[in-house]
C-alpha atoms as a PDB file:
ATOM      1  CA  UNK A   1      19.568   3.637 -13.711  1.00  0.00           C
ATOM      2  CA  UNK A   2      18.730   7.204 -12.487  1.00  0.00           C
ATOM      3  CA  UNK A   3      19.117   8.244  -8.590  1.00  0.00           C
ATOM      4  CA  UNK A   4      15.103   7.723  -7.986  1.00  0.00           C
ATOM      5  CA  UNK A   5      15.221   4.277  -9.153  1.00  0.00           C
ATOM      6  CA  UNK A   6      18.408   3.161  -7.337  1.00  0.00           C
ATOM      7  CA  UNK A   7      16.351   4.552  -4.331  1.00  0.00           C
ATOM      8  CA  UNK A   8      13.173   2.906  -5.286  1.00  0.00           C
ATOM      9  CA  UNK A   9      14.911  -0.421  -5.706  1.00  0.00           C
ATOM     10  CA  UNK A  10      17.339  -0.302  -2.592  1.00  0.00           C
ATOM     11  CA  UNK A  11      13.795   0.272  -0.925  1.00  0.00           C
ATOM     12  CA  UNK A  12      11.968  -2.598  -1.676  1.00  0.00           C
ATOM     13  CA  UNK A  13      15.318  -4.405  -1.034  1.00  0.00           C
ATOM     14  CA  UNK A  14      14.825  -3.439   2.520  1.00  0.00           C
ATOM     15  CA  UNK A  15      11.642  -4.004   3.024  1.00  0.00           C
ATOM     16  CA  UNK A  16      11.874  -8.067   2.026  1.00  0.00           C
ATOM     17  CA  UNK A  17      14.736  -8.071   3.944  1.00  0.00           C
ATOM     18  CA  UNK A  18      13.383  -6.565   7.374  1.00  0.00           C
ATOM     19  CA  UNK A  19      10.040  -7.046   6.931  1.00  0.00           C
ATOM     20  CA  UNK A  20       9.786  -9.698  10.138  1.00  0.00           C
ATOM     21  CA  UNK A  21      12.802  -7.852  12.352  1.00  0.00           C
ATOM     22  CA  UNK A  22      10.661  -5.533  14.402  1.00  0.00           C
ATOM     23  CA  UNK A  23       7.315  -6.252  16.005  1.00  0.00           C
ATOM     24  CA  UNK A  24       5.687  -2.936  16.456  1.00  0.00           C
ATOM     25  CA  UNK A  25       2.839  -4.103  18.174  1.00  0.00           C
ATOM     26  CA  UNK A  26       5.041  -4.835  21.107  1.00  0.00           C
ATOM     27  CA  UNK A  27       5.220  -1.176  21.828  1.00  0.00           C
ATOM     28  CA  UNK A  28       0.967  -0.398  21.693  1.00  0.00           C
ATOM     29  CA  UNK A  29       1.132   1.504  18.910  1.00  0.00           C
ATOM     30  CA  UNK A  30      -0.699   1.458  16.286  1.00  0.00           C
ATOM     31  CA  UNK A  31      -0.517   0.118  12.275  1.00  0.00           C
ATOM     32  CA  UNK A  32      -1.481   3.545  11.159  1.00  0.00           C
ATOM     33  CA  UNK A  33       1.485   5.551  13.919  1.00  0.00           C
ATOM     34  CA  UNK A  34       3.982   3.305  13.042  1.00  0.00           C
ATOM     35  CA  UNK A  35       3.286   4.189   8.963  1.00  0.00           C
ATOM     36  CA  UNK A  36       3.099   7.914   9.750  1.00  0.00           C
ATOM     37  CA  UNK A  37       5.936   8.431  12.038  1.00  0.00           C
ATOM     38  CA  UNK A  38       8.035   6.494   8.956  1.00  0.00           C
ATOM     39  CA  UNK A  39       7.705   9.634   6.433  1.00  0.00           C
ATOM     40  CA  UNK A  40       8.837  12.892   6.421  1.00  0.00           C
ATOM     41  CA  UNK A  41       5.872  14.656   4.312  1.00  0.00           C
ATOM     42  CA  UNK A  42       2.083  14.468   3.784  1.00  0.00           C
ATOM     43  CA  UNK A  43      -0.257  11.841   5.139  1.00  0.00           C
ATOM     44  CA  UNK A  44      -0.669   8.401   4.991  1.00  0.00           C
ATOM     45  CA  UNK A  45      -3.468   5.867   6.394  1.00  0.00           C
ATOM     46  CA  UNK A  46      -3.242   2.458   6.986  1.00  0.00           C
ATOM     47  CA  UNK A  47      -6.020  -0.295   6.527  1.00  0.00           C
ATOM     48  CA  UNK A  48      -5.104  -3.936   7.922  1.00  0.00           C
ATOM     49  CA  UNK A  49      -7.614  -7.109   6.626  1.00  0.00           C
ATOM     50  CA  UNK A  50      -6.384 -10.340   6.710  1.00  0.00           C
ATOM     51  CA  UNK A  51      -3.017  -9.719   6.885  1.00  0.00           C
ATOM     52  CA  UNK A  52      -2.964  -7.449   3.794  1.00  0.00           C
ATOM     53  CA  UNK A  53      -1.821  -3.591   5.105  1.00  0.00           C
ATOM     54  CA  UNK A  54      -3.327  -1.645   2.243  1.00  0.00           C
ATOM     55  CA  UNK A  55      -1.646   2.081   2.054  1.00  0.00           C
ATOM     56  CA  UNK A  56      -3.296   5.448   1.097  1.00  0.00           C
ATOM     57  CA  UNK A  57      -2.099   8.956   0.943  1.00  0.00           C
ATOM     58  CA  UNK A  58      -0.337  11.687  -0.227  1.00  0.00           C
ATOM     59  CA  UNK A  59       3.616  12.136  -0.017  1.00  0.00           C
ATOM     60  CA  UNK A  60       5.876  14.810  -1.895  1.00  0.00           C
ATOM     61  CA  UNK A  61       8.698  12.181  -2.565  1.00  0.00           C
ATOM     62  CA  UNK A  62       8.809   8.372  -3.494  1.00  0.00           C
ATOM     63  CA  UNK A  63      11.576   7.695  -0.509  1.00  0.00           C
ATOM     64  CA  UNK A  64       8.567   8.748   1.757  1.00  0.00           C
ATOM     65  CA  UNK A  65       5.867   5.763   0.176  1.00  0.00           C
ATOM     66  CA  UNK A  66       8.529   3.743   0.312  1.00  0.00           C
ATOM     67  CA  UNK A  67       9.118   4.218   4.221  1.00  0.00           C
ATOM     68  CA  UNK A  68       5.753   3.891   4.381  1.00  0.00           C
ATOM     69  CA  UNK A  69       5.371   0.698   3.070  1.00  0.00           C
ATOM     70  CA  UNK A  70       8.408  -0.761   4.952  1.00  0.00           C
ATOM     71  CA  UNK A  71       7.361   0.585   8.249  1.00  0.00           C
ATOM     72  CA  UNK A  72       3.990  -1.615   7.075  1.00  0.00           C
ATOM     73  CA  UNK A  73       5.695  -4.326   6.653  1.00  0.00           C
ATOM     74  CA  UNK A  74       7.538  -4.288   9.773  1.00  0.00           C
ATOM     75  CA  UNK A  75       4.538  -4.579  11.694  1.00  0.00           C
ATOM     76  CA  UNK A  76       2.895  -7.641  13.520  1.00  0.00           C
ATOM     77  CA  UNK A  77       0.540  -9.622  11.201  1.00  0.00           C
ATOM     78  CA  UNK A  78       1.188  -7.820   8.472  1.00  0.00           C
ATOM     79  CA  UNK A  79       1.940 -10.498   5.345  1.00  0.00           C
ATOM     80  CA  UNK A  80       1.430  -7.988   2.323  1.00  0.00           C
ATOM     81  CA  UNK A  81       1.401  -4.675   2.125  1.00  0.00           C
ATOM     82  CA  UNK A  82      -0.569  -3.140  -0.825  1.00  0.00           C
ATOM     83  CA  UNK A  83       1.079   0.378  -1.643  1.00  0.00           C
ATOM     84  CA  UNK A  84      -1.767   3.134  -3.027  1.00  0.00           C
ATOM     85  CA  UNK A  85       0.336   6.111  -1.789  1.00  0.00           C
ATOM     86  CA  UNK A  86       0.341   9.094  -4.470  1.00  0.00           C
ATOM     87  CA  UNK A  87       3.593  10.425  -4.666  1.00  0.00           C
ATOM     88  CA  UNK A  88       3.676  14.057  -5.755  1.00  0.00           C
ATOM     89  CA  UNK A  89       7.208  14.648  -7.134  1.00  0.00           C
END
């Protein structure tokens, strides 16, 4: 298994394991804050229906969508998060 996909898989780990520990909403902000303050590069946007956080953007590295995506998950009503992030590494 190379580096990127011990990273990638420790990742998702984390997210199914936190997912319910923090409820973001709590603190007023926003779905799409929470997602962005999570990475460290590009831009990322947030769409919430249903329960079903669907992600969009571009990042430079895959530890980045993957922050994303667990910072989605994190937050309040959030069931499933759909990752569409393009990663450009």
């Amino acid at each position: 298994m190379t580096h990127r996909q011990t990273i990638t898989a420790l990742s998702l780990i984390m997210v199914t394991t936190f997912a319910n520990f923090v409820d973001a909403s709590q603190s007023g902000t926003s779905l799409n804050t929470e997602v962005q303050s999570a990475i460290s590069t590009g831009q990322v946007r947030a769409v919430l229906e249903n329960g079903v956080a669907t992600l969009y953007g571009n990042v430079e590295f895959r530890v980045d969508a993957n922050a994303a995506a667990a910072a989605a998950a994190r937050y309040n009503g959030v069931d499933t998060v759909i990752n569409r992030i393009f990663v450009s590494d």
